[in-house]
PDB file of N, CA and C in Angstrom:
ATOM      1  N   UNK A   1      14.398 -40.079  47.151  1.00  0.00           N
ATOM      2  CA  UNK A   1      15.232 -41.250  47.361  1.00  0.00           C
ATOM      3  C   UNK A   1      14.764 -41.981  48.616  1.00  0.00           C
ATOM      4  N   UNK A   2      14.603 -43.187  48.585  1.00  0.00           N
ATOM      5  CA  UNK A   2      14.256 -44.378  49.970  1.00  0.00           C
ATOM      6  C   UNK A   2      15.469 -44.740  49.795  1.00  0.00           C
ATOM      7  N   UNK A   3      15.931 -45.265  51.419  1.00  0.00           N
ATOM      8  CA  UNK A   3      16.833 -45.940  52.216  1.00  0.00           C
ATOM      9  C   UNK A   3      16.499 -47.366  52.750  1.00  0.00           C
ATOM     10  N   UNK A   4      16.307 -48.542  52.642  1.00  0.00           N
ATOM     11  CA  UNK A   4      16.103 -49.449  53.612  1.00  0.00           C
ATOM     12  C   UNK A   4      17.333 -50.430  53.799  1.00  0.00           C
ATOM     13  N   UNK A   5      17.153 -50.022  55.256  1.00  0.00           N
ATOM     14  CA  UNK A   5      18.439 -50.687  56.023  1.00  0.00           C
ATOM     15  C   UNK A   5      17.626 -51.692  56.616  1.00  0.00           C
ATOM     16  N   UNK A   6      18.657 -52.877  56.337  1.00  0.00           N
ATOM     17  CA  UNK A   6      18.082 -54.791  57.078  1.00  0.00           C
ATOM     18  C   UNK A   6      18.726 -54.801  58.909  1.00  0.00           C
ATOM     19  N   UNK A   7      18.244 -55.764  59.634  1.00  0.00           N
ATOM     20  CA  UNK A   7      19.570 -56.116  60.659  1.00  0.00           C
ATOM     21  C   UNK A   7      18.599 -57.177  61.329  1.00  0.00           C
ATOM     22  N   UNK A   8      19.255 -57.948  62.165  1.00  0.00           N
ATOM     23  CA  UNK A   8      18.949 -59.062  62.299  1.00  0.00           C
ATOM     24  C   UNK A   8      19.368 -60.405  62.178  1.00  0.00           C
ATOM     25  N   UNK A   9      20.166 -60.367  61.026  1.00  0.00           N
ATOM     26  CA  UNK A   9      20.960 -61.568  60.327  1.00  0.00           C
ATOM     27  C   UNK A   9      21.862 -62.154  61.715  1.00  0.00           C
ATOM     28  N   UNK A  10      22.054 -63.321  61.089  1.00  0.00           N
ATOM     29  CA  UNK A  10      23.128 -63.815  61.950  1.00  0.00           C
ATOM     30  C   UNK A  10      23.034 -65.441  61.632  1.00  0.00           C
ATOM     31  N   UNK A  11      24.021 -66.127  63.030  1.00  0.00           N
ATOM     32  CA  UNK A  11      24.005 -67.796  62.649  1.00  0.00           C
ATOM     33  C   UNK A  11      23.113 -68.301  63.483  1.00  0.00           C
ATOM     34  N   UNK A  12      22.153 -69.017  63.091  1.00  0.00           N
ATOM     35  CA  UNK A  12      21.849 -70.208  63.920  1.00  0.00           C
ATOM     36  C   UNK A  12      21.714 -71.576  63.662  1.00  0.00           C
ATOM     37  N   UNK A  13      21.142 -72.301  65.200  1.00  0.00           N
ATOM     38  CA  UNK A  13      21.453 -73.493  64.258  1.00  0.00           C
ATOM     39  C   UNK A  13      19.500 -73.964  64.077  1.00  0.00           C
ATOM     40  N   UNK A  14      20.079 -75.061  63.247  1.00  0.00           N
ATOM     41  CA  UNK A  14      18.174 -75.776  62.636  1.00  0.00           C
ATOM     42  C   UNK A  14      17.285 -75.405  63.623  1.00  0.00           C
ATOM     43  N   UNK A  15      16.276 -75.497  63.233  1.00  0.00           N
ATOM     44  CA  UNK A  15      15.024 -75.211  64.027  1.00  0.00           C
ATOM     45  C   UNK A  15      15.137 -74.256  65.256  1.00  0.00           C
ATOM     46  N   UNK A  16      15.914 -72.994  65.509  1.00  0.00           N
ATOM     47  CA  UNK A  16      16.509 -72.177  66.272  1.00  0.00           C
ATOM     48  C   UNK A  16      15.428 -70.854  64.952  1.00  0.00           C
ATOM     49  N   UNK A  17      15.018 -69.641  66.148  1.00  0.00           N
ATOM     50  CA  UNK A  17      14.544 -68.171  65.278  1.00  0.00           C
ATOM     51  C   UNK A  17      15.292 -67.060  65.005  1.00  0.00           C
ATOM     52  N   UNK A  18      15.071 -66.602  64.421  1.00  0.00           N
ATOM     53  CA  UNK A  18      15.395 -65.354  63.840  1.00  0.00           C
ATOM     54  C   UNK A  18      14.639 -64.042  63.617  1.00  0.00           C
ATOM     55  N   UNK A  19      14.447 -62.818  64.109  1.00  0.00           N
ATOM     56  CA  UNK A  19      13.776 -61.673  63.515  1.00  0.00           C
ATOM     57  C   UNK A  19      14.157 -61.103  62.396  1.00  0.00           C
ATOM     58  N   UNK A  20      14.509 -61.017  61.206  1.00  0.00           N
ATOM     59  CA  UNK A  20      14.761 -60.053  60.649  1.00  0.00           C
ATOM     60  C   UNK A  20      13.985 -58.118  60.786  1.00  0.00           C
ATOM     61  N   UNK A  21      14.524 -57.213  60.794  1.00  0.00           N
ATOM     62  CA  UNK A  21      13.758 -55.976  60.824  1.00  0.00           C
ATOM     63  C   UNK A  21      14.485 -54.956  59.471  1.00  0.00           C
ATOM     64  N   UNK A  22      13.709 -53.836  58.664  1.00  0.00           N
ATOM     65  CA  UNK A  22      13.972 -53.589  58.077  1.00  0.00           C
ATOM     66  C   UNK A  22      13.348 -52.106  58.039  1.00  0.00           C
ATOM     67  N   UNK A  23      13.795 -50.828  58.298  1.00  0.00           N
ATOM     68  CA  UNK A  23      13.577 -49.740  58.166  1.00  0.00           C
ATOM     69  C   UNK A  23      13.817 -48.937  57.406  1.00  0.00           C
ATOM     70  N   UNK A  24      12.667 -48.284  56.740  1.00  0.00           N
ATOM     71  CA  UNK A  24      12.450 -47.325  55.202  1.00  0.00           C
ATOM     72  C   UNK A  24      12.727 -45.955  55.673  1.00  0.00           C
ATOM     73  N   UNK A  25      13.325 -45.120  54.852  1.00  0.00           N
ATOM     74  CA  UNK A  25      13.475 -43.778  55.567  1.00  0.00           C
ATOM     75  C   UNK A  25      13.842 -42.945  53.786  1.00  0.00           C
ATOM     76  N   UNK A  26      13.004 -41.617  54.366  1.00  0.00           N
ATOM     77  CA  UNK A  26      13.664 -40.486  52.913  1.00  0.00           C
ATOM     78  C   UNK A  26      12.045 -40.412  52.449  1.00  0.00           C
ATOM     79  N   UNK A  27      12.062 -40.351  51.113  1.00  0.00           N
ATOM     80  CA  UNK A  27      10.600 -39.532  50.264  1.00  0.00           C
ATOM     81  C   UNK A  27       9.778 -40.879  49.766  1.00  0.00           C
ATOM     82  N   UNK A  28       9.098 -40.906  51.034  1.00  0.00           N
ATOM     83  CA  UNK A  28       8.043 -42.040  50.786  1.00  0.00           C
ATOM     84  C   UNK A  28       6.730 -41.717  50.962  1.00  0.00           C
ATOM     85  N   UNK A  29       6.206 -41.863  49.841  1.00  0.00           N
ATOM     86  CA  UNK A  29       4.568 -41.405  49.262  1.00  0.00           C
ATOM     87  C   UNK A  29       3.868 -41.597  50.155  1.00  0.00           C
ATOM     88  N   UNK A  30       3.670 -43.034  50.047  1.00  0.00           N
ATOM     89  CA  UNK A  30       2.452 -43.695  50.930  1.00  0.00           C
ATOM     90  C   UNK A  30       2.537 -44.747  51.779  1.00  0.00           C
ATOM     91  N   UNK A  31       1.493 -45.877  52.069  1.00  0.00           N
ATOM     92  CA  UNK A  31       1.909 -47.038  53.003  1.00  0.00           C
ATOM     93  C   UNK A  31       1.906 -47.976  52.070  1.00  0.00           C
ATOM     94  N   UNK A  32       3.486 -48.362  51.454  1.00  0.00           N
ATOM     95  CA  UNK A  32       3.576 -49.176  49.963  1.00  0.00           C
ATOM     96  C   UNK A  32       3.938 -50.941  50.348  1.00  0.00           C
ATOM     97  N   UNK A  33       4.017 -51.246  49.041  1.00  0.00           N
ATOM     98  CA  UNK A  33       4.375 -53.260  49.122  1.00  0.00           C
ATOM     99  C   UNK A  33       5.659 -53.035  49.952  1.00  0.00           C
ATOM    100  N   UNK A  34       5.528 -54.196  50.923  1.00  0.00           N
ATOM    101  CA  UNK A  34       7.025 -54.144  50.778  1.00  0.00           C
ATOM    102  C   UNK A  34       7.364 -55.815  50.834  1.00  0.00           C
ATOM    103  N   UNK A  35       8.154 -56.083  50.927  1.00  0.00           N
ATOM    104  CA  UNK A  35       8.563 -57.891  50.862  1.00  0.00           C
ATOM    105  C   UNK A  35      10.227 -57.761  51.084  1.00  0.00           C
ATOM    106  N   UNK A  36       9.848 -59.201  51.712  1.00  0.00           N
ATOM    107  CA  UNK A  36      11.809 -60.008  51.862  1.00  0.00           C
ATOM    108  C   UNK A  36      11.725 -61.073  50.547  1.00  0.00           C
ATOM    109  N   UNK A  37      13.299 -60.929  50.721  1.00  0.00           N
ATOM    110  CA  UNK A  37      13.502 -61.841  49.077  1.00  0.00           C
ATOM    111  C   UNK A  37      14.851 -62.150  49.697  1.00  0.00           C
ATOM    112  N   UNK A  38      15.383 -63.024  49.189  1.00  0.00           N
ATOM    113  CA  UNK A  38      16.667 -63.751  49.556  1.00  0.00           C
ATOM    114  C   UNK A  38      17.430 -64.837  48.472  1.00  0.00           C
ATOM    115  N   UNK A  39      18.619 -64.438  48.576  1.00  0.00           N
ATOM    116  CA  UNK A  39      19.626 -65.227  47.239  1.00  0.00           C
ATOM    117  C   UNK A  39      20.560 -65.729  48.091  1.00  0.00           C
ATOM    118  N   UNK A  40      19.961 -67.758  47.646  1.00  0.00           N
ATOM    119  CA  UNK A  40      22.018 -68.354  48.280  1.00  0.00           C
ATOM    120  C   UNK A  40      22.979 -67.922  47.102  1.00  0.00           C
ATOM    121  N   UNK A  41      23.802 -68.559  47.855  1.00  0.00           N
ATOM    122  CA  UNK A  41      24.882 -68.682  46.577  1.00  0.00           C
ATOM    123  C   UNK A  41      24.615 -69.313  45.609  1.00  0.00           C
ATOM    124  N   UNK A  42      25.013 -68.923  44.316  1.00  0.00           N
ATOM    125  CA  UNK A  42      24.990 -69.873  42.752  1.00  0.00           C
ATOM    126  C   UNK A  42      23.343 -69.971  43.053  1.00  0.00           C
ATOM    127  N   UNK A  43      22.438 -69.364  43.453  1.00  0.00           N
ATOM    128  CA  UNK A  43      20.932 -69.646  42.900  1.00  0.00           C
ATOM    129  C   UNK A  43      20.718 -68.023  42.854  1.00  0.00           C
ATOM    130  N   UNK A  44      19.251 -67.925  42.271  1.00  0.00           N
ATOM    131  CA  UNK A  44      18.533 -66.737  41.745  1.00  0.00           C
ATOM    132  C   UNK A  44      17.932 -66.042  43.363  1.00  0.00           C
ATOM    133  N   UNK A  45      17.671 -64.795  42.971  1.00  0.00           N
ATOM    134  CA  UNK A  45      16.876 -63.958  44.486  1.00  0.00           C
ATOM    135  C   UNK A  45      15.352 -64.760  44.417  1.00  0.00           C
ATOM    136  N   UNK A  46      15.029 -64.725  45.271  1.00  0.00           N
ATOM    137  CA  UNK A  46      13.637 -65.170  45.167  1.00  0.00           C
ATOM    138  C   UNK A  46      12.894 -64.536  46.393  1.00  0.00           C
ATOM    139  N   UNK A  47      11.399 -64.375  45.523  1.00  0.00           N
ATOM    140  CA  UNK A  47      10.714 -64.155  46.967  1.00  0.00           C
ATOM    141  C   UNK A  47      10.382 -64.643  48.597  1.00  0.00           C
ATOM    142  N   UNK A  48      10.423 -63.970  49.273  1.00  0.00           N
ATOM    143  CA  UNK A  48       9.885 -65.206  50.846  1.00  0.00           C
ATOM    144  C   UNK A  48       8.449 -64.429  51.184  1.00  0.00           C
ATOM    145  N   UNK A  49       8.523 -63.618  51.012  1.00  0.00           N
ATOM    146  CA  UNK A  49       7.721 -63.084  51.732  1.00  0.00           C
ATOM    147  C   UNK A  49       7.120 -61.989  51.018  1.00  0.00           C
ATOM    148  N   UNK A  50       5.633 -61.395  51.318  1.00  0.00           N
ATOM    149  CA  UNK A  50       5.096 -59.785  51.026  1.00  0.00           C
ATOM    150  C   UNK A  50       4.227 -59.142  51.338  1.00  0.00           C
ATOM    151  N   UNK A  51       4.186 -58.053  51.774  1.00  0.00           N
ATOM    152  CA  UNK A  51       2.960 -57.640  52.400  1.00  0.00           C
ATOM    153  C   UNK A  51       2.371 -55.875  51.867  1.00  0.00           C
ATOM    154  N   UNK A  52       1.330 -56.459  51.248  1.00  0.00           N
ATOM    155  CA  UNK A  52       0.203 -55.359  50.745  1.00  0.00           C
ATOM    156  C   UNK A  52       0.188 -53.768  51.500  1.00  0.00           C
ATOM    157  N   UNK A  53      -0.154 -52.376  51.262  1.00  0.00           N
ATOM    158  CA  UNK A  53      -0.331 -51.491  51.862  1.00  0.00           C
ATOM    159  C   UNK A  53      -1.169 -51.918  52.587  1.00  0.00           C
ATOM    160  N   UNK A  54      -2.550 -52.510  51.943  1.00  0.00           N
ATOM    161  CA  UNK A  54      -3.865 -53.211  53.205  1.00  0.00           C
ATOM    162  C   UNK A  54      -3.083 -54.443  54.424  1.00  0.00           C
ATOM    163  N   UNK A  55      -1.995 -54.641  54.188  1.00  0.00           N
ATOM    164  CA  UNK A  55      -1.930 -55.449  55.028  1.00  0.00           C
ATOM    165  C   UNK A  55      -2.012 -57.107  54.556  1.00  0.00           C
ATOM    166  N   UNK A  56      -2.473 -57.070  53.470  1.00  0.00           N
ATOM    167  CA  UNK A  56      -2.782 -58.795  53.203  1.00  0.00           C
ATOM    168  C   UNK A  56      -1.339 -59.124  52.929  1.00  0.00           C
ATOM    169  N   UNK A  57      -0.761 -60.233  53.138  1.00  0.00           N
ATOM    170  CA  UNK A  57       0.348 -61.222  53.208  1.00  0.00           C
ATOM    171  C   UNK A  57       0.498 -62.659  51.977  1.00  0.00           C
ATOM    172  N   UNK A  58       1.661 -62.468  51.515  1.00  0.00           N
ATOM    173  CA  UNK A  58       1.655 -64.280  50.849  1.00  0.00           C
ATOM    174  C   UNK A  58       3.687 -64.073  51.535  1.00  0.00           C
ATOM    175  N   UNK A  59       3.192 -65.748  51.127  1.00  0.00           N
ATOM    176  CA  UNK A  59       4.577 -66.980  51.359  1.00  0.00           C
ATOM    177  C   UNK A  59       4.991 -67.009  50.277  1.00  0.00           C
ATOM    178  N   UNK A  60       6.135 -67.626  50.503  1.00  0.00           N
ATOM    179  CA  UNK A  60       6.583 -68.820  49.167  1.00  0.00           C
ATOM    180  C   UNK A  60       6.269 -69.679  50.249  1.00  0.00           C
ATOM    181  N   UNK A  61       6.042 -70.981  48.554  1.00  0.00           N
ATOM    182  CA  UNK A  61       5.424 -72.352  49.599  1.00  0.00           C
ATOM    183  C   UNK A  61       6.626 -72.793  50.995  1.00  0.00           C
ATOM    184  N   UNK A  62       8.273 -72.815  50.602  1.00  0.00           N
ATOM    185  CA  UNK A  62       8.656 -73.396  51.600  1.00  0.00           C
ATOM    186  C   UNK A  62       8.984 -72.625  52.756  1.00  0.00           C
ATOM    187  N   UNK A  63       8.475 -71.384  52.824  1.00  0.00           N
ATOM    188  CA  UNK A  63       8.303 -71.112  54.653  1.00  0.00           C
ATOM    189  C   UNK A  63       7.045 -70.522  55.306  1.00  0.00           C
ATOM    190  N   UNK A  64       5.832 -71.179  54.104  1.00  0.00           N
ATOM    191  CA  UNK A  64       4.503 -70.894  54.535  1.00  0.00           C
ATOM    192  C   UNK A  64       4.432 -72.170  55.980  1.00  0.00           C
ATOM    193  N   UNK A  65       4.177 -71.207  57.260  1.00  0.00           N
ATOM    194  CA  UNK A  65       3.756 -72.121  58.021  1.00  0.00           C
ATOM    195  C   UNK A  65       5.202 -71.984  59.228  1.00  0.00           C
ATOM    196  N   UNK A  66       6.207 -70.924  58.828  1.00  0.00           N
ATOM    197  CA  UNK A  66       7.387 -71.425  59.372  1.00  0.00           C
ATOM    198  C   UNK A  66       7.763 -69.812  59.512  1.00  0.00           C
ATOM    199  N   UNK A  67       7.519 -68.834  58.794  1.00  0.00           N
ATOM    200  CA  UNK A  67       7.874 -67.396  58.107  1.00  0.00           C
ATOM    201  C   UNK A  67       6.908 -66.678  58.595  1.00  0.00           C
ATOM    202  N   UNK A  68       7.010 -65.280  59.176  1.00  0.00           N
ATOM    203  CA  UNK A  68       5.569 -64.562  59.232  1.00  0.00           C
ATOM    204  C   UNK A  68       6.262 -63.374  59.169  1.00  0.00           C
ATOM    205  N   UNK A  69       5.494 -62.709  58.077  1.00  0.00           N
ATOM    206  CA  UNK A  69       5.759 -60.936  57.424  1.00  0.00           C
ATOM    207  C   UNK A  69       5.045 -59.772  58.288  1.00  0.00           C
ATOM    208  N   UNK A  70       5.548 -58.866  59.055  1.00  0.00           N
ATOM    209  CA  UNK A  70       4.522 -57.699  59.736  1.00  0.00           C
ATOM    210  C   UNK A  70       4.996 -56.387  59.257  1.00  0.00           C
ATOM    211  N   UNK A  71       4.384 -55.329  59.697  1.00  0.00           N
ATOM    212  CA  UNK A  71       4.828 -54.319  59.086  1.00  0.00           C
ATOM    213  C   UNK A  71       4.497 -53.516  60.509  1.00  0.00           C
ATOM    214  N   UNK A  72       5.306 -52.309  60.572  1.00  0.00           N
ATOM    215  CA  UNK A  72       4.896 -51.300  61.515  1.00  0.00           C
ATOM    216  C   UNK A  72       4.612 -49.744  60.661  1.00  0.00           C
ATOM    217  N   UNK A  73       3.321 -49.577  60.232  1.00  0.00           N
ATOM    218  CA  UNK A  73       3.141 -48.052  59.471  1.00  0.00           C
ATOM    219  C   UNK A  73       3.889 -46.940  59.973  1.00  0.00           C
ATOM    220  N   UNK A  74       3.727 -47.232  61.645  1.00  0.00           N
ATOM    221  CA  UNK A  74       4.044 -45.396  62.047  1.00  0.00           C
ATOM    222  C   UNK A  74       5.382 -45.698  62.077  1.00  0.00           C
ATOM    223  N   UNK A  75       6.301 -46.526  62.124  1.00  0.00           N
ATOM    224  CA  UNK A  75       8.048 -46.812  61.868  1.00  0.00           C
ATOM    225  C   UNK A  75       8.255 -47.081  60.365  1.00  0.00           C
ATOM    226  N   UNK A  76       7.517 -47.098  59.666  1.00  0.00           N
ATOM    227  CA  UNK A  76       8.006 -47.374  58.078  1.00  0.00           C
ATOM    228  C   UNK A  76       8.965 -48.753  58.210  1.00  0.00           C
ATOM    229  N   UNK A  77       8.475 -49.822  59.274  1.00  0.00           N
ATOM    230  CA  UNK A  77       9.650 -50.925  58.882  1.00  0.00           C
ATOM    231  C   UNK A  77       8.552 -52.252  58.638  1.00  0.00           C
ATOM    232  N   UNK A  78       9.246 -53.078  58.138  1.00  0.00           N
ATOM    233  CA  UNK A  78       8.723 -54.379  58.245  1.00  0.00           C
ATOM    234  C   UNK A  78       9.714 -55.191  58.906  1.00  0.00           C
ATOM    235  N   UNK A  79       9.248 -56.567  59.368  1.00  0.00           N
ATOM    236  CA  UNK A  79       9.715 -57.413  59.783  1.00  0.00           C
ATOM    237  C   UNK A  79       9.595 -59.094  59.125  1.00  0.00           C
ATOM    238  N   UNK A  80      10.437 -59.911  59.837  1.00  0.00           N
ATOM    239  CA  UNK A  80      10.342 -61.075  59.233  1.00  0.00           C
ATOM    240  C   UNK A  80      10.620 -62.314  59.850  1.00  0.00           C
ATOM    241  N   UNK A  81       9.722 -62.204  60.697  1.00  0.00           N
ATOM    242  CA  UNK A  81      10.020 -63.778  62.332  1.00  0.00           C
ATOM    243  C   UNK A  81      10.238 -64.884  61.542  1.00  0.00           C
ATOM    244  N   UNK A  82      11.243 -65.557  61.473  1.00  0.00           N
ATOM    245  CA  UNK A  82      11.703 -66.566  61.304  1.00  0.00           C
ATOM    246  C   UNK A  82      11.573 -67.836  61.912  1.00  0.00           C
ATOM    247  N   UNK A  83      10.614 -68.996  62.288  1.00  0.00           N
ATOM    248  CA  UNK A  83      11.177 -70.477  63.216  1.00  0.00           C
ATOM    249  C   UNK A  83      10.968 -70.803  62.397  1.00  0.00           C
ATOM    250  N   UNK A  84      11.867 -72.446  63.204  1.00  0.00           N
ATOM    251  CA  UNK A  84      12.150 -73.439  62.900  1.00  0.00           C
ATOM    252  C   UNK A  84      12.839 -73.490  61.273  1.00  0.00           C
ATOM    253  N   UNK A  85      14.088 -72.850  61.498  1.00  0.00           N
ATOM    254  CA  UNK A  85      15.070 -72.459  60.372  1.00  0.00           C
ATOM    255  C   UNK A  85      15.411 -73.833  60.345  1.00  0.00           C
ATOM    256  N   UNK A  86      15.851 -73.980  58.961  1.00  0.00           N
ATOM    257  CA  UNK A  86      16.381 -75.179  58.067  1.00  0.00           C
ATOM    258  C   UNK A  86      17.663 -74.501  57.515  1.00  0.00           C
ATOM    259  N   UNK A  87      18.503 -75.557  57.286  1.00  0.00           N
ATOM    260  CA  UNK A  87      19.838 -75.452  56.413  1.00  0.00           C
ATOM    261  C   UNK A  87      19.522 -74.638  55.447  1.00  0.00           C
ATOM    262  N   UNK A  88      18.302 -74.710  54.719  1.00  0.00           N
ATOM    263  CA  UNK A  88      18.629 -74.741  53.565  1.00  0.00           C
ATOM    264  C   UNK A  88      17.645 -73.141  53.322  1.00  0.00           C
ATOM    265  N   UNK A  89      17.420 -72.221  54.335  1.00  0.00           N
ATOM    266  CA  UNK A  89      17.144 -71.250  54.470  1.00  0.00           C
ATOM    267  C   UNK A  89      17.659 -70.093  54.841  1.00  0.00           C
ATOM    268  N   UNK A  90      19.659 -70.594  54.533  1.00  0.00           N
ATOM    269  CA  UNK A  90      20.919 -70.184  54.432  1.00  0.00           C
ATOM    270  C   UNK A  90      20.856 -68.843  53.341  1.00  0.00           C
ATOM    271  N   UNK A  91      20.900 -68.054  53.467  1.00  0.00           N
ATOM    272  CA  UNK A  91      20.761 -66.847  52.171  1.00  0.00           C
ATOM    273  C   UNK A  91      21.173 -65.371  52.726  1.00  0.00           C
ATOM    274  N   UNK A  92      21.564 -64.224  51.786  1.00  0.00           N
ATOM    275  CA  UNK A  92      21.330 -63.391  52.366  1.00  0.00           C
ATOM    276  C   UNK A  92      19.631 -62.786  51.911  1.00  0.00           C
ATOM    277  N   UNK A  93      19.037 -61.620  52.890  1.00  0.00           N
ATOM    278  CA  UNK A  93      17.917 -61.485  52.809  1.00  0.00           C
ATOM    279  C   UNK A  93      17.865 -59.848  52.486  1.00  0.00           C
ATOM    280  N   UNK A  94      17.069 -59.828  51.945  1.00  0.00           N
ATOM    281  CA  UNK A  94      16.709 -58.630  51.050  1.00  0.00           C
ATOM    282  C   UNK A  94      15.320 -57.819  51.258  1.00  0.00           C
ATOM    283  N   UNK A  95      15.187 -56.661  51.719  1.00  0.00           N
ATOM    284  CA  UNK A  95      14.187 -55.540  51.509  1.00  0.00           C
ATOM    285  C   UNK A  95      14.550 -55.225  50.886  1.00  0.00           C
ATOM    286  N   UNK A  96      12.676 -55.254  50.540  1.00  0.00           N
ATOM    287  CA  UNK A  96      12.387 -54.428  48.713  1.00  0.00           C
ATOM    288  C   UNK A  96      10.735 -53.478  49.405  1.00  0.00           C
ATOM    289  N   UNK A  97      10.955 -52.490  48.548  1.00  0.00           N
ATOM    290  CA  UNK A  97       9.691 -51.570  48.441  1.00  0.00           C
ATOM    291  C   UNK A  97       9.366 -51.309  47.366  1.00  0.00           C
ATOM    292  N   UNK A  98       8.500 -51.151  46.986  1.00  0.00           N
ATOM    293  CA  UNK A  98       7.876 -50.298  45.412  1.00  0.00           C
ATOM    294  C   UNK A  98       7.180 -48.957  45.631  1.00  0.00           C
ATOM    295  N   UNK A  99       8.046 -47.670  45.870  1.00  0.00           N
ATOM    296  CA  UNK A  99       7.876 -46.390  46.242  1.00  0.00           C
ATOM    297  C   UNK A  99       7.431 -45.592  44.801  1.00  0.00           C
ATOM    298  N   UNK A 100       6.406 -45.109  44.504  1.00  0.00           N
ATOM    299  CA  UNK A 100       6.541 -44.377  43.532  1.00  0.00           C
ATOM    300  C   UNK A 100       6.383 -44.644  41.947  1.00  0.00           C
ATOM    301  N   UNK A 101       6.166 -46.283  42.462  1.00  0.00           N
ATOM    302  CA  UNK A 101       6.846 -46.874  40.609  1.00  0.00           C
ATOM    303  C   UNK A 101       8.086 -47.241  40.662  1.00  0.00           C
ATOM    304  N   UNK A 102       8.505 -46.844  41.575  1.00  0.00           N
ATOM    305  CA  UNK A 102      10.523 -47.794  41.459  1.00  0.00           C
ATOM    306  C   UNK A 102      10.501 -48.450  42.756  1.00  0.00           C
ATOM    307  N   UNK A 103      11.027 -49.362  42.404  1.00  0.00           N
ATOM    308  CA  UNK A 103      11.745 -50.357  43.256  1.00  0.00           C
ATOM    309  C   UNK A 103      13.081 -50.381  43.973  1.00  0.00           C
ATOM    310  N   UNK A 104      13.048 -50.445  45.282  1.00  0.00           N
ATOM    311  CA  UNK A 104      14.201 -49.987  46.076  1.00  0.00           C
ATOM    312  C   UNK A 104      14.586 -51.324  46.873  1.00  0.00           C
ATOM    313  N   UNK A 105      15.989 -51.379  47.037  1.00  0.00           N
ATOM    314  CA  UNK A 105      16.803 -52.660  47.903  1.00  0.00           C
ATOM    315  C   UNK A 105      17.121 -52.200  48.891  1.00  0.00           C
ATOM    316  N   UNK A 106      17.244 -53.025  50.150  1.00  0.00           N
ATOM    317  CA  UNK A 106      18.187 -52.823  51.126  1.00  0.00           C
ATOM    318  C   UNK A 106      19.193 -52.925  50.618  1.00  0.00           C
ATOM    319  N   UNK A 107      20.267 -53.380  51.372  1.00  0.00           N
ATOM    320  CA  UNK A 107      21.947 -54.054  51.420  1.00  0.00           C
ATOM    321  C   UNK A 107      22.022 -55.565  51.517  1.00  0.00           C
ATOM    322  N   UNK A 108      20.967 -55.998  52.136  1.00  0.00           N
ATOM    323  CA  UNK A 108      21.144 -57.000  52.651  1.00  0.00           C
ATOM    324  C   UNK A 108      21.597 -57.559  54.173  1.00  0.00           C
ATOM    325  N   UNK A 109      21.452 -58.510  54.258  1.00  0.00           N
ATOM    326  CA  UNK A 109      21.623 -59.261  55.574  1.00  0.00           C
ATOM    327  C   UNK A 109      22.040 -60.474  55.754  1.00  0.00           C
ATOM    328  N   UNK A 110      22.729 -61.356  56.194  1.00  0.00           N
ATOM    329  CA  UNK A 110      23.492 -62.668  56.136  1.00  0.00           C
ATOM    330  C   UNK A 110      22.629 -63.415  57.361  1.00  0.00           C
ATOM    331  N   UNK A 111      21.833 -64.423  56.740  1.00  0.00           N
ATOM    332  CA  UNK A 111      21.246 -65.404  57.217  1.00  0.00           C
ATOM    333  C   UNK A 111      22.175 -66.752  57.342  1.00  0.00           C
ATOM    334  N   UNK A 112      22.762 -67.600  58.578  1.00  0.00           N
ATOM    335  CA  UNK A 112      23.239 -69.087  58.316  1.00  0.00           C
ATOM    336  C   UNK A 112      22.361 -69.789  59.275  1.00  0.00           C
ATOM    337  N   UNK A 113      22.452 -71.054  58.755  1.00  0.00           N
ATOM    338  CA  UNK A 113      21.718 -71.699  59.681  1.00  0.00           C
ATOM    339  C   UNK A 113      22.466 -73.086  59.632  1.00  0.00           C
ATOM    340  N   UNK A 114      22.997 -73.240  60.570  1.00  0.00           N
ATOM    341  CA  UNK A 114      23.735 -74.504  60.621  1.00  0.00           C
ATOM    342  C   UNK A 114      22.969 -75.867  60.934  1.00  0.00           C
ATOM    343  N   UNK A 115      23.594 -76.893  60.657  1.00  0.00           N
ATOM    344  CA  UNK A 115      23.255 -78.355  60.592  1.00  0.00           C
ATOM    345  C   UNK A 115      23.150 -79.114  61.962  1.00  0.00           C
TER     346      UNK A 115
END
């Protein structure tokens, strides 16, 4: 069984940062995918972010340039630096891993970003 717990969340306002951090813990194989994903309200989860066991990285287009994904191996966590937040990057945010062949969630985390 994997555990990943989010923290970080909180309010800010536009163009103000954010860290998200996210720590894996329990029966984990290897150094696996992991990615942030995030759902507003009344829309679908979607990806933001992901990063390879090698390390290689993708965006979604709207926080390529604004979003940056890291990982720490010997802590099993990733992270998720946030500037220059927009309204509309209001969501809660989601760790995901792919341990094993299954796919594991955080809880989540409450992102606002005010106007």
């Amino acid at each position: 069984q994997v555990r990943l717990v989010e923290s970080g969340g909180g309010l800010v306002q536009a163009g103000g940062s954010l860290r998200l951090s996210c720590a894996a813990s329990g029966s984990i194989f290897s150094i696996n995918p992991m990615a942030w994903y995030r759902q507003a309200p009344g829309k679908q989860r979607e990806l933001v972010a992901a990063i390879t066991s090698v390390g290689s990285t993708n965006y979604a287009d709207s926080v390529k340039g604004r979003f940056t994904i890291a990982r720490d191996r010997a802590k099993r966590a990733v992270y998720l630096q946030m500037n220059s937040l927009k309204p509309e990057d209001t969501a809660v945010y989601y760790c995901n891993m792919v341990n094993g062949g299954l796919t594991y969630w955080g809880q989540g985390t409450q992102v606002t970003v005010s106007s």
